[in-house]
C-alpha atoms as a PDB file:
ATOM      1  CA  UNK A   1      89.124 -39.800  36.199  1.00  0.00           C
ATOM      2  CA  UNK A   2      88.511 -43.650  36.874  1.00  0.00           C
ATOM      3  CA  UNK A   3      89.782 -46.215  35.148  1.00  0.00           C
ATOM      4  CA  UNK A   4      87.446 -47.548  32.669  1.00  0.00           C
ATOM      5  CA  UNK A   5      87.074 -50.830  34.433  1.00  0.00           C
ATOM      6  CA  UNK A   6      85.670 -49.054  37.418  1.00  0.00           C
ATOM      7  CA  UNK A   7      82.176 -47.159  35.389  1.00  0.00           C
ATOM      8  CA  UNK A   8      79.452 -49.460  36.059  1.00  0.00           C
ATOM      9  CA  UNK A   9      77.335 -50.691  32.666  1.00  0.00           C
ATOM     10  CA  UNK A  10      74.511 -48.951  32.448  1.00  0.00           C
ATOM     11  CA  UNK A  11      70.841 -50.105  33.331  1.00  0.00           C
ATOM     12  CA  UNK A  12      67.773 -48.942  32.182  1.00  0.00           C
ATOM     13  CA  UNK A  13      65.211 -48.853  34.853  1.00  0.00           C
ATOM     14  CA  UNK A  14      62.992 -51.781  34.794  1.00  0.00           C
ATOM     15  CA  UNK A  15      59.346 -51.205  33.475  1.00  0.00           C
ATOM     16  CA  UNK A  16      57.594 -54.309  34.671  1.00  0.00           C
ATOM     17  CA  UNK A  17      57.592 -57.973  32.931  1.00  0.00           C
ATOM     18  CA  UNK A  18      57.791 -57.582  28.954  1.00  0.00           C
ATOM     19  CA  UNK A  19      56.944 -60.173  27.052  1.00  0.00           C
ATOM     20  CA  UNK A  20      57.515 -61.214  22.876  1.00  0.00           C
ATOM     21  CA  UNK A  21      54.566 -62.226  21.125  1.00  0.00           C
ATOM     22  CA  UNK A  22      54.022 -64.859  18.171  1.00  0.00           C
ATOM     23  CA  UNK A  23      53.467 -63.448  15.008  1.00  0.00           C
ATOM     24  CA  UNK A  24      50.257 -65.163  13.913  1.00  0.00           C
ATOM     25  CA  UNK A  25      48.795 -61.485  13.238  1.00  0.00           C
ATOM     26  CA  UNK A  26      45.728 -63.037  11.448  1.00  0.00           C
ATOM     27  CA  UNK A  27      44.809 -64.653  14.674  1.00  0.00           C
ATOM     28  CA  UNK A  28      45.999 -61.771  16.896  1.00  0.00           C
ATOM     29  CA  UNK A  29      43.828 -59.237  15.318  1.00  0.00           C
ATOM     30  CA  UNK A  30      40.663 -61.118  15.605  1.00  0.00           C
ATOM     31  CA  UNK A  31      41.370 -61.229  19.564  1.00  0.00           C
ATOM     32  CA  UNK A  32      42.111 -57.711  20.027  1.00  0.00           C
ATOM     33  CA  UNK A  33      38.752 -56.924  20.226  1.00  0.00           C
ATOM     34  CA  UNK A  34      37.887 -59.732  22.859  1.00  0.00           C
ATOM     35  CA  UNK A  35      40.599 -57.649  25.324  1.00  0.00           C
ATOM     36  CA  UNK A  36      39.354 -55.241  28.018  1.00  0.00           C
ATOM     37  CA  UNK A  37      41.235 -52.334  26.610  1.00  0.00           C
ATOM     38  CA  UNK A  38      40.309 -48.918  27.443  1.00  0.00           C
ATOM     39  CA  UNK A  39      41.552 -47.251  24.015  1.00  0.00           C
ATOM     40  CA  UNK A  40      43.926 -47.686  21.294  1.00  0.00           C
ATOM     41  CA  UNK A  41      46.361 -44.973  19.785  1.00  0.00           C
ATOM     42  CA  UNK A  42      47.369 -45.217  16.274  1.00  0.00           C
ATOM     43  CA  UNK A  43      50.685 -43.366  14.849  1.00  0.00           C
ATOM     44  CA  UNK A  44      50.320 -42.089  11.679  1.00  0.00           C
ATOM     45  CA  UNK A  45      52.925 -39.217   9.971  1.00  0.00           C
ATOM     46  CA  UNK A  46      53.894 -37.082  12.824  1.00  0.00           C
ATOM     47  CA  UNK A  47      50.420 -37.591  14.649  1.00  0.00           C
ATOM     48  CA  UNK A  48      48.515 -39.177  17.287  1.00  0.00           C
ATOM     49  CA  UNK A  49      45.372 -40.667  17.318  1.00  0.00           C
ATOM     50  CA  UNK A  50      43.507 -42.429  20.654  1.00  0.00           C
ATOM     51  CA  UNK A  51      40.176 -44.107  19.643  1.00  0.00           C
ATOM     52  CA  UNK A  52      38.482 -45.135  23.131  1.00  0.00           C
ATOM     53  CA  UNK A  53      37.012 -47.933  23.592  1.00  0.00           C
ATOM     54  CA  UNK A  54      37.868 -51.537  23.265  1.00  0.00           C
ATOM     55  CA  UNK A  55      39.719 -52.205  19.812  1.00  0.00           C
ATOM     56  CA  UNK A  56      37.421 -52.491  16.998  1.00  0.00           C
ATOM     57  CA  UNK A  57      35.914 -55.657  15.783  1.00  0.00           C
ATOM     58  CA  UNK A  58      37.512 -56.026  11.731  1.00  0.00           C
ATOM     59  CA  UNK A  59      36.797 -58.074   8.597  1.00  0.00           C
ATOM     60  CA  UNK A  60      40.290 -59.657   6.666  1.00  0.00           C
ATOM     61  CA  UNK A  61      40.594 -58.739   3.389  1.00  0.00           C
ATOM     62  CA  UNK A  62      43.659 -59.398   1.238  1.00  0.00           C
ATOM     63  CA  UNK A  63      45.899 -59.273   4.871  1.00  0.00           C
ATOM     64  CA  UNK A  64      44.088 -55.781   5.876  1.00  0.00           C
ATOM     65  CA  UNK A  65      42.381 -55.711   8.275  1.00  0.00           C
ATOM     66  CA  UNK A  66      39.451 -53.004   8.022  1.00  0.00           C
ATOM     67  CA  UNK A  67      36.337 -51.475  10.152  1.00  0.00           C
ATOM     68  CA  UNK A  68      34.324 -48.851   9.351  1.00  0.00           C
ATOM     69  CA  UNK A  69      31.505 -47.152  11.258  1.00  0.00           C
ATOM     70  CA  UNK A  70      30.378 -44.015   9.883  1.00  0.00           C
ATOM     71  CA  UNK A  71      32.461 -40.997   9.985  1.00  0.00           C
ATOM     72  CA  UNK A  72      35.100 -43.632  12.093  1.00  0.00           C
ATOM     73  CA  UNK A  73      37.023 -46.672  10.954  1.00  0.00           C
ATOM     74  CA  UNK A  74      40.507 -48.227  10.040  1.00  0.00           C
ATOM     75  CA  UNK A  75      42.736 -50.209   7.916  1.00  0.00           C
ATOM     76  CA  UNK A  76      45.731 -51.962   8.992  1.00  0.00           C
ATOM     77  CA  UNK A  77      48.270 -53.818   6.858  1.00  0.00           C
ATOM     78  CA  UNK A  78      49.358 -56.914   8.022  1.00  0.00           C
ATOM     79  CA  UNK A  79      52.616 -57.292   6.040  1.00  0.00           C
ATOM     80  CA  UNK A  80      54.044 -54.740   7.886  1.00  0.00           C
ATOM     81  CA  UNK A  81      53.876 -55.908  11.556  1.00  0.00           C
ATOM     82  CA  UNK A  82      56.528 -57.057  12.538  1.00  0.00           C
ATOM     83  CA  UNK A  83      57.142 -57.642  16.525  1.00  0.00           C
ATOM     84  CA  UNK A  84      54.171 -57.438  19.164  1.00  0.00           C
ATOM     85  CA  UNK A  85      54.390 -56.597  22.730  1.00  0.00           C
ATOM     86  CA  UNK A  86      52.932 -56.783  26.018  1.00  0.00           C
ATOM     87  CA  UNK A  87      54.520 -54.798  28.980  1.00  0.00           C
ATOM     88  CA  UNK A  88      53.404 -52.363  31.345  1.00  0.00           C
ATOM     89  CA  UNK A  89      54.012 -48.634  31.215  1.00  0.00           C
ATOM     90  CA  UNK A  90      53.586 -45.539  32.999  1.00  0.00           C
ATOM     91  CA  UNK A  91      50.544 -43.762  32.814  1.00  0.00           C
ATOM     92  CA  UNK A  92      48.544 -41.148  35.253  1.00  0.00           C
ATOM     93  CA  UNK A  93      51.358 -41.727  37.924  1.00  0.00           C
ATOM     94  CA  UNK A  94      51.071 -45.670  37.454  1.00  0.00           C
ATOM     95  CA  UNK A  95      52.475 -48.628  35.927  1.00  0.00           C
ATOM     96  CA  UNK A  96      49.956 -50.198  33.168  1.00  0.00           C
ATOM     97  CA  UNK A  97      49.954 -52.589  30.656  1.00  0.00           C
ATOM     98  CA  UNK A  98      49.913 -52.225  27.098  1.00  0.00           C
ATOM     99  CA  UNK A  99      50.002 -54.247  24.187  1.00  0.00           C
ATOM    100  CA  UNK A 100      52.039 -52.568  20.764  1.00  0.00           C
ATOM    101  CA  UNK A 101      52.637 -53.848  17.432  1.00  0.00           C
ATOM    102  CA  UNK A 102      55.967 -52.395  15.952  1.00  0.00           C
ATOM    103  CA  UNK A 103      57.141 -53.076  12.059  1.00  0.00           C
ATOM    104  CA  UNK A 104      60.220 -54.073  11.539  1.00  0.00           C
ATOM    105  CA  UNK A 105      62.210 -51.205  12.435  1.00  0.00           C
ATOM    106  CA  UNK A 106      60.379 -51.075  15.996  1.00  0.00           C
ATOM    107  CA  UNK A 107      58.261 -48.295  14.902  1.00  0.00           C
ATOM    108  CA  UNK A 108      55.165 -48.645  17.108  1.00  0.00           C
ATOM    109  CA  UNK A 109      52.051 -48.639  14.817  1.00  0.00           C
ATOM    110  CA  UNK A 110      49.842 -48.718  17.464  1.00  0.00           C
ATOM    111  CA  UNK A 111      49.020 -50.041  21.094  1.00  0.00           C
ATOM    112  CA  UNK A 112      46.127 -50.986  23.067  1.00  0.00           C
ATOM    113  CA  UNK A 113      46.360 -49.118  26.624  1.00  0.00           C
ATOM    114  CA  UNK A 114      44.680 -50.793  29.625  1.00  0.00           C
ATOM    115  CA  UNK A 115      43.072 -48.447  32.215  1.00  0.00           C
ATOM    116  CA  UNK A 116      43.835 -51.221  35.116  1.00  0.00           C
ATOM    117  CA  UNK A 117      46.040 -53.822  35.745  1.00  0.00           C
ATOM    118  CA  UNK A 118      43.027 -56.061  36.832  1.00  0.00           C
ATOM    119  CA  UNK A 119      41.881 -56.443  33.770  1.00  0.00           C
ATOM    120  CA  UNK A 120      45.106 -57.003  31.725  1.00  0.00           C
ATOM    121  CA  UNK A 121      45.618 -60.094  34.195  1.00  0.00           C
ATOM    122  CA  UNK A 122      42.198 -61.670  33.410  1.00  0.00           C
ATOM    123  CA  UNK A 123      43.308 -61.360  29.645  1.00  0.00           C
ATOM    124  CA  UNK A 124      46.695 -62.707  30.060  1.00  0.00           C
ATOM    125  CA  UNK A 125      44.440 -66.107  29.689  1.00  0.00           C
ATOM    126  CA  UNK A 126      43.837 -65.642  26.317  1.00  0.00           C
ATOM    127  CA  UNK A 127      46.874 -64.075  25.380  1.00  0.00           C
ATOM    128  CA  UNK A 128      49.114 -66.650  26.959  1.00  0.00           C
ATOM    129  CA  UNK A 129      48.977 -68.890  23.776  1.00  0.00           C
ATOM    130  CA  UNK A 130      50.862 -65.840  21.984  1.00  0.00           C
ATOM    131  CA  UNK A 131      53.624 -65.375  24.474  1.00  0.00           C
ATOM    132  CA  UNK A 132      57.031 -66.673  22.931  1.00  0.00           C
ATOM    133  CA  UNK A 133      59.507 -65.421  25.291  1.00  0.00           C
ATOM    134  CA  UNK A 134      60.213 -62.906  27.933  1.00  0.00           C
ATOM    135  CA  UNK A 135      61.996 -59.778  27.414  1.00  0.00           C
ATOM    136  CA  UNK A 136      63.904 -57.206  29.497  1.00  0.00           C
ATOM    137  CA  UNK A 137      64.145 -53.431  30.012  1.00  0.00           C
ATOM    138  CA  UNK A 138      66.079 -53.194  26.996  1.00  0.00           C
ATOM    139  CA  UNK A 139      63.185 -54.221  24.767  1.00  0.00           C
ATOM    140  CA  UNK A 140      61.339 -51.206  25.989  1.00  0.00           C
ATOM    141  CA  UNK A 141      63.908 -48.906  25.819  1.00  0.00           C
ATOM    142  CA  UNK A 142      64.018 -50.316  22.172  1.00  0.00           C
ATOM    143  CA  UNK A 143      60.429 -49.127  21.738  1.00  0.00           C
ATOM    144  CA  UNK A 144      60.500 -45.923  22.857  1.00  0.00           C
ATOM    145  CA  UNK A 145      63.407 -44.988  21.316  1.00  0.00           C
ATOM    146  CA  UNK A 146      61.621 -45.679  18.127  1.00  0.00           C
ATOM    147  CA  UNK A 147      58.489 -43.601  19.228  1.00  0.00           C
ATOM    148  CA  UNK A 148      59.758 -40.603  20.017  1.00  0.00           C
ATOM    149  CA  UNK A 149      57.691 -37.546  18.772  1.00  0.00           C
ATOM    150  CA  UNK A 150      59.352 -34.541  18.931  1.00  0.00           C
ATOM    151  CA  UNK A 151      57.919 -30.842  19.297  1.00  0.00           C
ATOM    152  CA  UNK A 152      60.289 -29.146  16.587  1.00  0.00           C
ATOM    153  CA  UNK A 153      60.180 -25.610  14.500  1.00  0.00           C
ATOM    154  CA  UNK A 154      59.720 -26.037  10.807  1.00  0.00           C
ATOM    155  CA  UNK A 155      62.142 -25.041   8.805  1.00  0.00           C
ATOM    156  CA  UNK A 156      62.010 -24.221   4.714  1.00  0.00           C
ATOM    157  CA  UNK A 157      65.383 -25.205   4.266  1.00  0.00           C
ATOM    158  CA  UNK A 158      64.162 -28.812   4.192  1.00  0.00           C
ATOM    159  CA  UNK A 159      62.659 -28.691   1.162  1.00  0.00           C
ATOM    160  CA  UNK A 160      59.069 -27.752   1.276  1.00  0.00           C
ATOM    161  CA  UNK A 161      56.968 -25.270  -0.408  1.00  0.00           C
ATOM    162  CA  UNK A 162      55.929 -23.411   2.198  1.00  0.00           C
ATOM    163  CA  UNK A 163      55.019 -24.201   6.154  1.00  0.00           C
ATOM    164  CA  UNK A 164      51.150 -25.394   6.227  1.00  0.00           C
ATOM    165  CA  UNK A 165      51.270 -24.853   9.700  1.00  0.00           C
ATOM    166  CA  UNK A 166      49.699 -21.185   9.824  1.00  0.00           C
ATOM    167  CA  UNK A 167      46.593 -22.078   7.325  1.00  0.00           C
ATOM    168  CA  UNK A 168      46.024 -25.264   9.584  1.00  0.00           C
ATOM    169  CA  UNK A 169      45.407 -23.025  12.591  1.00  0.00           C
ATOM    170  CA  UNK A 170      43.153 -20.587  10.652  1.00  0.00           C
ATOM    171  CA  UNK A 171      41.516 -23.626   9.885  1.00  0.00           C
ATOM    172  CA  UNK A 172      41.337 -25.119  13.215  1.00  0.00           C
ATOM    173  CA  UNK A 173      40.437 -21.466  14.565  1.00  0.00           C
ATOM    174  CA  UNK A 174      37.325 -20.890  12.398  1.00  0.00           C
ATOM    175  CA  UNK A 175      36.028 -24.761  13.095  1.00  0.00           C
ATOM    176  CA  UNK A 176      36.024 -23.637  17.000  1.00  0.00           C
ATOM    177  CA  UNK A 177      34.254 -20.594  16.124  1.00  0.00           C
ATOM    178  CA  UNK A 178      32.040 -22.408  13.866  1.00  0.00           C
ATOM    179  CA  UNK A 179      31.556 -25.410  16.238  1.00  0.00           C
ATOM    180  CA  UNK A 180      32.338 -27.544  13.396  1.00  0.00           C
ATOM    181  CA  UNK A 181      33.374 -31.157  13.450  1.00  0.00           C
ATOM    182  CA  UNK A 182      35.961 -31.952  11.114  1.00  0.00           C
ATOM    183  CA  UNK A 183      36.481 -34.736   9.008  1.00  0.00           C
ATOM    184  CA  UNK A 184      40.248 -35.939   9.944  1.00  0.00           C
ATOM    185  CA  UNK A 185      41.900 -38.942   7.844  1.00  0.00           C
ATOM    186  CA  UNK A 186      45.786 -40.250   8.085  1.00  0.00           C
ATOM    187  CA  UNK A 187      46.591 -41.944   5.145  1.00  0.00           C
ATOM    188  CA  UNK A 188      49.271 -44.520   5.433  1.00  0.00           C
ATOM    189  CA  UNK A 189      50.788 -47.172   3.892  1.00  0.00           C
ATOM    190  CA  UNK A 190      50.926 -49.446   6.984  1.00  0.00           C
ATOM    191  CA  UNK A 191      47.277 -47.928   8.719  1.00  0.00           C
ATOM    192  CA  UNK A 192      45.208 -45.225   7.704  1.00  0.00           C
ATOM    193  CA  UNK A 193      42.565 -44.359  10.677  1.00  0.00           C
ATOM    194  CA  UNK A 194      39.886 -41.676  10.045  1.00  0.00           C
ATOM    195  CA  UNK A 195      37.596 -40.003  12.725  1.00  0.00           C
ATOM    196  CA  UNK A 196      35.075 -36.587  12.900  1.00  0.00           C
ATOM    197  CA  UNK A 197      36.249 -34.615  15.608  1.00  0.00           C
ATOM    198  CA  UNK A 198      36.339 -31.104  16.963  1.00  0.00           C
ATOM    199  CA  UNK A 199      38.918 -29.011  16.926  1.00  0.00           C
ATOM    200  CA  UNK A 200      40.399 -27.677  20.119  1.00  0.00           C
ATOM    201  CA  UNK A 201      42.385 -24.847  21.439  1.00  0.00           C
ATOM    202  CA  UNK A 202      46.365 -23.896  20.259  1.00  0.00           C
ATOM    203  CA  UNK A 203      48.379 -26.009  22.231  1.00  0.00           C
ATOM    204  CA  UNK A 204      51.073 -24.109  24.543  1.00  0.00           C
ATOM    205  CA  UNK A 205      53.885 -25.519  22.407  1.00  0.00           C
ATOM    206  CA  UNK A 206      52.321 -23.594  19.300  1.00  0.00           C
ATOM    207  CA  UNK A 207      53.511 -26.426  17.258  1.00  0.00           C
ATOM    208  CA  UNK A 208      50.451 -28.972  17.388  1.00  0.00           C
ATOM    209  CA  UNK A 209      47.400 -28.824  16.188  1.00  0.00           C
ATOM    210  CA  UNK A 210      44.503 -30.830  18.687  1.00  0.00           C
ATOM    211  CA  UNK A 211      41.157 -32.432  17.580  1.00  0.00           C
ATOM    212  CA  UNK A 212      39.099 -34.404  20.244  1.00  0.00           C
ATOM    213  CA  UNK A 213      35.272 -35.556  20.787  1.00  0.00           C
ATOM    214  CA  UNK A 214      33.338 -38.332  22.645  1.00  0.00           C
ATOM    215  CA  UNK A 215      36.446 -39.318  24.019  1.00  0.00           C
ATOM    216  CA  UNK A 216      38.231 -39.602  21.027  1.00  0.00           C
ATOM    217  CA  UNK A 217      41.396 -37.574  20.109  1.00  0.00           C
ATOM    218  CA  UNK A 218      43.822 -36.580  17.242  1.00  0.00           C
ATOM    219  CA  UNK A 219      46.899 -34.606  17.774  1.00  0.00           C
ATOM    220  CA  UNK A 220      48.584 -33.615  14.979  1.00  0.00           C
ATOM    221  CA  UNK A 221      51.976 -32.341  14.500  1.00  0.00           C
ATOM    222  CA  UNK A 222      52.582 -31.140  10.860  1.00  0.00           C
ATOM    223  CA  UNK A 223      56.441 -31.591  10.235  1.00  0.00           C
ATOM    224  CA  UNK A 224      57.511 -33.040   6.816  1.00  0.00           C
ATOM    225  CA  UNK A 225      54.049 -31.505   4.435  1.00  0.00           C
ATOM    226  CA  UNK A 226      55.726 -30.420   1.360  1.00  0.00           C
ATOM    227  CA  UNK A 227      52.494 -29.945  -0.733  1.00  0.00           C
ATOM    228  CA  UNK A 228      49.112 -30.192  -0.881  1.00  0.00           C
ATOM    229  CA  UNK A 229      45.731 -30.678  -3.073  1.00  0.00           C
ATOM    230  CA  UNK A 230      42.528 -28.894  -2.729  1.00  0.00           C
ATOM    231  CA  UNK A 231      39.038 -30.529  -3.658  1.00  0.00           C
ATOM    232  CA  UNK A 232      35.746 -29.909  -4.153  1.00  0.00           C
ATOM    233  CA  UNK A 233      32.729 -33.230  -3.279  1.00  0.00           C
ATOM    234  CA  UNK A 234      29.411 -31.743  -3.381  1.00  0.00           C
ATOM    235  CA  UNK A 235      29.558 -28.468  -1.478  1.00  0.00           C
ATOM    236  CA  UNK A 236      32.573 -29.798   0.481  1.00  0.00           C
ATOM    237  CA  UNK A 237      36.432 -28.845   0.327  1.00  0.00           C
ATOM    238  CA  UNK A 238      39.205 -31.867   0.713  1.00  0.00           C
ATOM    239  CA  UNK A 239      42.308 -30.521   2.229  1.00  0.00           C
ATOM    240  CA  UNK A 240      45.165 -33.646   1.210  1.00  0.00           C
ATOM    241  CA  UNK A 241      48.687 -32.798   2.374  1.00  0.00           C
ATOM    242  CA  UNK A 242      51.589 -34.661   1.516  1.00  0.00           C
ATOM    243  CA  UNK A 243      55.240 -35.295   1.983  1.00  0.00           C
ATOM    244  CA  UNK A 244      58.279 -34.050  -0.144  1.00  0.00           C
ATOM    245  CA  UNK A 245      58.075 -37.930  -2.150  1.00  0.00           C
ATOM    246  CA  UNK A 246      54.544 -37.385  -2.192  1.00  0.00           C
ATOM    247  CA  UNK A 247      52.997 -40.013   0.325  1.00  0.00           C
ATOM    248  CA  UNK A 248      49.953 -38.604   1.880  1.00  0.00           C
ATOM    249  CA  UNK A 249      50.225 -37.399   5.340  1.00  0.00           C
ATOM    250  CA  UNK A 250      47.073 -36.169   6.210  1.00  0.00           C
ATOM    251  CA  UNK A 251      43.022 -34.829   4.768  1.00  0.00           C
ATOM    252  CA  UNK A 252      40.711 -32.375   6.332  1.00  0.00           C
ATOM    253  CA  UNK A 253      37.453 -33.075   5.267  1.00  0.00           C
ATOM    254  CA  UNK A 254      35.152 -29.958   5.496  1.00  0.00           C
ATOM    255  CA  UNK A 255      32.046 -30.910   7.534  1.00  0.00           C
ATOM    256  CA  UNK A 256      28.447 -30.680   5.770  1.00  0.00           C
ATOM    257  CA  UNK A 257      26.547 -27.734   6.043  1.00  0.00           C
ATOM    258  CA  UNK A 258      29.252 -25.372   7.456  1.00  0.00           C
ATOM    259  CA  UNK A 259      31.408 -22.769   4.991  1.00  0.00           C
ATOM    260  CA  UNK A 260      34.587 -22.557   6.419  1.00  0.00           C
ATOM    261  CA  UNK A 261      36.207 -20.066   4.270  1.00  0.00           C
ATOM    262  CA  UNK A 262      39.980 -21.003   5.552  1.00  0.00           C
ATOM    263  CA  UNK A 263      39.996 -23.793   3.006  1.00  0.00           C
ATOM    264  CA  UNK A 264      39.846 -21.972   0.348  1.00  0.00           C
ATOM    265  CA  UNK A 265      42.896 -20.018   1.589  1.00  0.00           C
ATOM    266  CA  UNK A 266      45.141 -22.804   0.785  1.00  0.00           C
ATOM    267  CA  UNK A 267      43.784 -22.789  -2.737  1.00  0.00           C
ATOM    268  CA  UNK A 268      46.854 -20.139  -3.828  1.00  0.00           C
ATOM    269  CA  UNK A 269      49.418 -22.826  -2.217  1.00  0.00           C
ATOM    270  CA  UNK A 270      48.042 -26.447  -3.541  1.00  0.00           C
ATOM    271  CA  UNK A 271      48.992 -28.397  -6.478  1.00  0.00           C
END
């Protein structure tokens, strides 16, 4: 045993240059859009989505901002960022910058991911007015400790109903078969995103459920659904799950012109 005086502190590896950014969001969100960002990945309840693309072009209203495009669009509250970010990360074997809003218990809400580092430096220009302060490898370590998404069973014993995670998969199985694209919607108090997309194979793990098209992906993992509603609009079902204190976690929209009879076997299990 050494003496305690002898263990060196520990370091986290460096991940590049991080840097603080103001919190004028009002003015931050109307740039976003100017940046030459290759996509942006929202976090909803226990999913993923990646929108590609430069970040969407929004309209203010009552601090949200909102877009909508058809069967694709956003809302983001602004009262709950809380810290913004630029620093690089590691992606396809190589460091790349990013910048991530975090609320204010450093819960990324979303990022904007750069495919090169050329780019990001031509758009440091613009974003040097926001830059407050630079940070160190703690700040990241701070981040992803926060974002950490974990591949875990569900269990009943927390309190749900039942485990959605078999009818999702019928669901998800019968869309392939159909070719169906689904209509996917994450609900949130802080951002709600909502996208069509087709559903893709079981994932390895078992324990995710994958949607993707035109670039676009959702990935969706669905831990903490306690209950759930079914709907009818027209000749359309509305699948809305939701968590033990009922905040909504997650809709399935049934696509237009395609019976997928899995829907209706959630009908014995919903509210």
């Amino acid at each position: 045993m050494h003496p305690e005086s002898d263990i060196e502190p520990f370091q986290p590896q460096s991940a590049g240059r991080v840097f603080r950014l103001r919190p004028d969001w009002e003015k931050l969100v109307t740039l976003l859009p100017r940046l030459r960002t290759s996509a942006t990945v929202y976090r909803g309840t226990h999913a993923i989505h990646c929108q590609a693309g430069a970040f969407p072009s929004v309209e203010i209203v009552s601090r949200h901002a909102v877009q909508s495009r058809g069967f694709r669009g956003v809302t983001l509250s602004l009262a709950d960022w809380s810290e913004a970010w630029l620093y690089e990360e590691e992606r396809f074997g190589k460091m790349l910058p990013c910048l991530e809003i975090a609320d204010e218990q450093g819960r990324g809400l979303f990022k904007l991911c750069y495919r090169d580092a050329h780019h990001a430096k031509k758009d440091r220009k613009m974003l040097e007015s926001f830059i407050v302060g630079e940070g160190d490898a703690w700040d990241i370590l701070h981040l992803r400790r926060a974002n950490v998404m974990h591949c875990r069973p569900l269990r009943a014993s927390e309190g749900r109903k039942t485990n959605f995670l078999p009818l999702l998969k019928r669901i998800q199985r019968e869309a392939i078969e159909k070719g169906a694209e689904l209509g996917l919607i994450l609900p949130h108090r802080s951002q709600s995103t909502w996208d069509s997309l087709r559903a893709e194979a079981e994932q390895p793990a078992g324990c995710w459920l994958a949607f993707s098209s035109g670039g676009n992906h959702m990935t969706i993992h669905p831990d903490g659904y306690h209950h759930a509603r079914l709907v009818r609009s027209g000749d359309r079902h509305i699948a809305s799950f939701f968590t033990k204190d009922n905040r909504p976690a997650l809709s399935l929209v049934q696509p237009e012109g395609v019976e997928l009879r899995s829907f209706e076997r959630l009908e014995p299990l919903c509210d």
